[in-house]
Protein backbone atom coordinates (compact mmCIF):
# COMPACT_ATOMS: atom_id res chain seq x y z
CA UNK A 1 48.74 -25.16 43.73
CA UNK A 2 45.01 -26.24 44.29
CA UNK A 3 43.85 -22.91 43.48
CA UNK A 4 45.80 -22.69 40.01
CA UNK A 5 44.25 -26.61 39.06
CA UNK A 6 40.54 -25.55 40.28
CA UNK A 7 40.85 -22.27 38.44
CA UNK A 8 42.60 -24.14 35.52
CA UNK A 9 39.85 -26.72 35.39
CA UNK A 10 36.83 -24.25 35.58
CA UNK A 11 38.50 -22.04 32.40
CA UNK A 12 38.81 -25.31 30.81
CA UNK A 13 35.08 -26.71 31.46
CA UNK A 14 33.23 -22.55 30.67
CA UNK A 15 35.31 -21.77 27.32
CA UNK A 16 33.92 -24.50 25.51
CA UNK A 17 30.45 -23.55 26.42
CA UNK A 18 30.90 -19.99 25.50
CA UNK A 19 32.57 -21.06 22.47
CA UNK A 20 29.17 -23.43 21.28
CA UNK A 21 26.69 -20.86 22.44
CA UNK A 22 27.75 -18.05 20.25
CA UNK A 23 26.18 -18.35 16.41
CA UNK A 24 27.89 -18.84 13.15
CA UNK A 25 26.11 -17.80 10.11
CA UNK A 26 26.75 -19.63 6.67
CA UNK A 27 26.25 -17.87 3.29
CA UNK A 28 27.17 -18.04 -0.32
CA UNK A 29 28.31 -15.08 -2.43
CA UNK A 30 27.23 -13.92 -5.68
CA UNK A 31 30.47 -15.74 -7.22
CA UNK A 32 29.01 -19.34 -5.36
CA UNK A 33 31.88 -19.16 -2.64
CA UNK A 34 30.47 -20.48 0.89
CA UNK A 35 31.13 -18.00 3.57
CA UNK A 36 31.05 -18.39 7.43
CA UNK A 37 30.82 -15.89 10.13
CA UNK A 38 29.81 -15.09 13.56
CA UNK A 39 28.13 -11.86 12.36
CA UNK A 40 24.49 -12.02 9.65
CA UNK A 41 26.19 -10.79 6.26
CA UNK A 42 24.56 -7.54 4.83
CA UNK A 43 22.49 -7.82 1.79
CA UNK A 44 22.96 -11.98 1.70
CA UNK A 45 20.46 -14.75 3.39
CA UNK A 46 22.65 -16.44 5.88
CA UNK A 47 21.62 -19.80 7.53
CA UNK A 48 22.31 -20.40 11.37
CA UNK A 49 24.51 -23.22 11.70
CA UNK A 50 24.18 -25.45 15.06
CA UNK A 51 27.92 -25.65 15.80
CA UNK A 52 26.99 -29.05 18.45
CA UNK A 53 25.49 -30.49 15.89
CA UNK A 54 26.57 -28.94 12.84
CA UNK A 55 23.21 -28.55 11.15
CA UNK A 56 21.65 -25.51 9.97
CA UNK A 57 18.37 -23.99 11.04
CA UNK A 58 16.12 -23.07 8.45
CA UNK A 59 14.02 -20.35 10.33
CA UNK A 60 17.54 -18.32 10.07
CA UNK A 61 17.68 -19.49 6.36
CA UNK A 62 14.34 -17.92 5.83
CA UNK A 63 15.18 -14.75 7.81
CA UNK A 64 15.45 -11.59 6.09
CA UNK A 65 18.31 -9.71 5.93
CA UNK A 66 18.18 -6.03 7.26
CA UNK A 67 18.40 -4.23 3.36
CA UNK A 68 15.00 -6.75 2.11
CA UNK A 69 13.35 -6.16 5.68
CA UNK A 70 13.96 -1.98 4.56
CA UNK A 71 12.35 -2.71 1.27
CA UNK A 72 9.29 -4.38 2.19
CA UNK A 73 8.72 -1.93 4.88
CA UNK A 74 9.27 0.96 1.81
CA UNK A 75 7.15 -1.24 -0.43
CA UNK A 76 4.43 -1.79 2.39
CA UNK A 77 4.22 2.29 2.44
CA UNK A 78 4.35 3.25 -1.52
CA UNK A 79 1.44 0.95 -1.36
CA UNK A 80 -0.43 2.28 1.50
CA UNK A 81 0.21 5.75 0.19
CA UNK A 82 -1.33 5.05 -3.27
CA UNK A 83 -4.47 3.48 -1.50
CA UNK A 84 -5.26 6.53 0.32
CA UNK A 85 -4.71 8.02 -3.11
CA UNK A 86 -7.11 6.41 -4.86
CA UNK A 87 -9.70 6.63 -2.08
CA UNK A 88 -9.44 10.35 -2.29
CA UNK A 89 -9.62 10.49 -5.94
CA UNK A 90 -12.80 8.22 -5.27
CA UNK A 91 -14.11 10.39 -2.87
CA UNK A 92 -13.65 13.31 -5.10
CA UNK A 93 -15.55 12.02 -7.92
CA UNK A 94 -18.44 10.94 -5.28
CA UNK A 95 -18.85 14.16 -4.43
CA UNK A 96 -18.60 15.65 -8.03
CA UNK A 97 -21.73 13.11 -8.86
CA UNK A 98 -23.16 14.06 -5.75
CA UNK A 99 -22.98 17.67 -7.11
CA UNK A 100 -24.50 16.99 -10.75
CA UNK A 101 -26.72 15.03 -9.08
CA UNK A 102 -27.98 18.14 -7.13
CA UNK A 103 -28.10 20.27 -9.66
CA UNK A 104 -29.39 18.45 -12.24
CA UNK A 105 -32.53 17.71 -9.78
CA UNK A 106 -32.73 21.32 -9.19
CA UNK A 107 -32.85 22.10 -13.34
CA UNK A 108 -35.44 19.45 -13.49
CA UNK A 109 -37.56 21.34 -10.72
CA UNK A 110 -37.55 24.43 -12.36
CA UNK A 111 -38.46 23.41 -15.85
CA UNK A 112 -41.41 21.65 -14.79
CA UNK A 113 -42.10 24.37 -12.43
CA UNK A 114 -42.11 27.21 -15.41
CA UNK A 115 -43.96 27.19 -18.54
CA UNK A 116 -41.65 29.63 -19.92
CA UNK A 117 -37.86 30.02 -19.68
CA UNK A 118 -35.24 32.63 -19.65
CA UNK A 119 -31.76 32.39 -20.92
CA UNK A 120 -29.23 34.69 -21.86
CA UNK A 121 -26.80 34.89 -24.44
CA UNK A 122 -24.54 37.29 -25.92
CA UNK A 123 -25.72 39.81 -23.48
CA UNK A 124 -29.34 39.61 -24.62
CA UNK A 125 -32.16 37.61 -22.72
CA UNK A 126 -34.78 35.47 -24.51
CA UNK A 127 -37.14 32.90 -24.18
CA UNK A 128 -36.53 28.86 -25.11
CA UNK A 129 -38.80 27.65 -27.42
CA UNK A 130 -40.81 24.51 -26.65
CA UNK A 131 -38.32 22.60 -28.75
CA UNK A 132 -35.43 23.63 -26.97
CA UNK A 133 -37.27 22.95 -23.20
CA UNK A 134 -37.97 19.62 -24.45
CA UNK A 135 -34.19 18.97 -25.10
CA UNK A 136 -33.17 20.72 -22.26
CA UNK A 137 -35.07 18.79 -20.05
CA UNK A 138 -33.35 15.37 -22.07
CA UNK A 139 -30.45 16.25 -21.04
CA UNK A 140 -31.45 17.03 -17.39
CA UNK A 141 -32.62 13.62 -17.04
CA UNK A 142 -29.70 12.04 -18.92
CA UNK A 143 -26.86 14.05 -16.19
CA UNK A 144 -29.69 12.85 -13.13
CA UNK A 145 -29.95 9.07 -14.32
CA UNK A 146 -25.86 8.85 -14.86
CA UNK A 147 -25.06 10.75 -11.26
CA UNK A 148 -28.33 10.02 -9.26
CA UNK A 149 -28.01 5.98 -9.28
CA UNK A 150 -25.11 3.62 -8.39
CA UNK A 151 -22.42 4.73 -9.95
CA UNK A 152 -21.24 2.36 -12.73
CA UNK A 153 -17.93 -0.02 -12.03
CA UNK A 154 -14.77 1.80 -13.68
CA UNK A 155 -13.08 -0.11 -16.25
């Protein structure tokens, strides 16, 4: 008979205990009903409610539920994704003006090197006129000033 009483007394004195330790969740639905549970809701903010007490904490108010936690991690990524693909556009169009930087240079060099200059068109060669080195050269130094310096903030 003592056994049964201890054993009796014990179940009685734990199961309470259990009972207050485990967590209850309130939420409200998208029709205003208040909801409570021992499991977080999907897709809803639930608050933790102290069942001693029967206050709510508002860390587990603020807490994300697993669907917005998803979706800023997804968000987090599209963004990270078109950052590395601006940077590469940007580093394409460094080294583009890198490139007409070089090569307008180079046509620079080689006008003032020559007195006389050879082009070709329509399958025939001729010479440029001092007219037409003059504007060549122009536009040399126009490509070299917009490539060669810092490169002007985009708009």
């Amino acid at each position: 008979m003592n056994r049964k009483t201890l054993t009796l007394t014990l179940l009685l004195a734990v199961v309470p205990g259990v009972a207050m330790s485990a967590s209850v969740y309130k939420w409200t639905d998208e029709n205003g009903v208040t909801h409570f549970g021992d499991r977080q809701p999907m897709g809803a903010k639930a608050e933790t409610i102290n069942v001693r007490s029967g206050t709510s904490s508002e860390a587990a108010g603020n807490r994300q539920s697993p669907q917005e936690r998803l979706q800023d991690m997804q968000n987090r990524q599209a963004d990270a994704e078109e950052k590395r693909q601006e940077t590469a556009v940007e580093e394409a169009r460094r080294k583009q003006r890198e490139a007409n930087c070089a090569t307008a240079q180079s046509n620079l060099d080689v006008i003032d090197r020559n007195a006389r200059i050879r082009v070709e068109e329509n399958g025939e060669q001729r010479y440029l006129s001092e007219a037409e080195i003059a504007e060549k050269r122009a536009e040399f130094v126009r490509i070299a000033e917009e490539n060669c310096g810092p490169e002007a903030p985009q708009q």
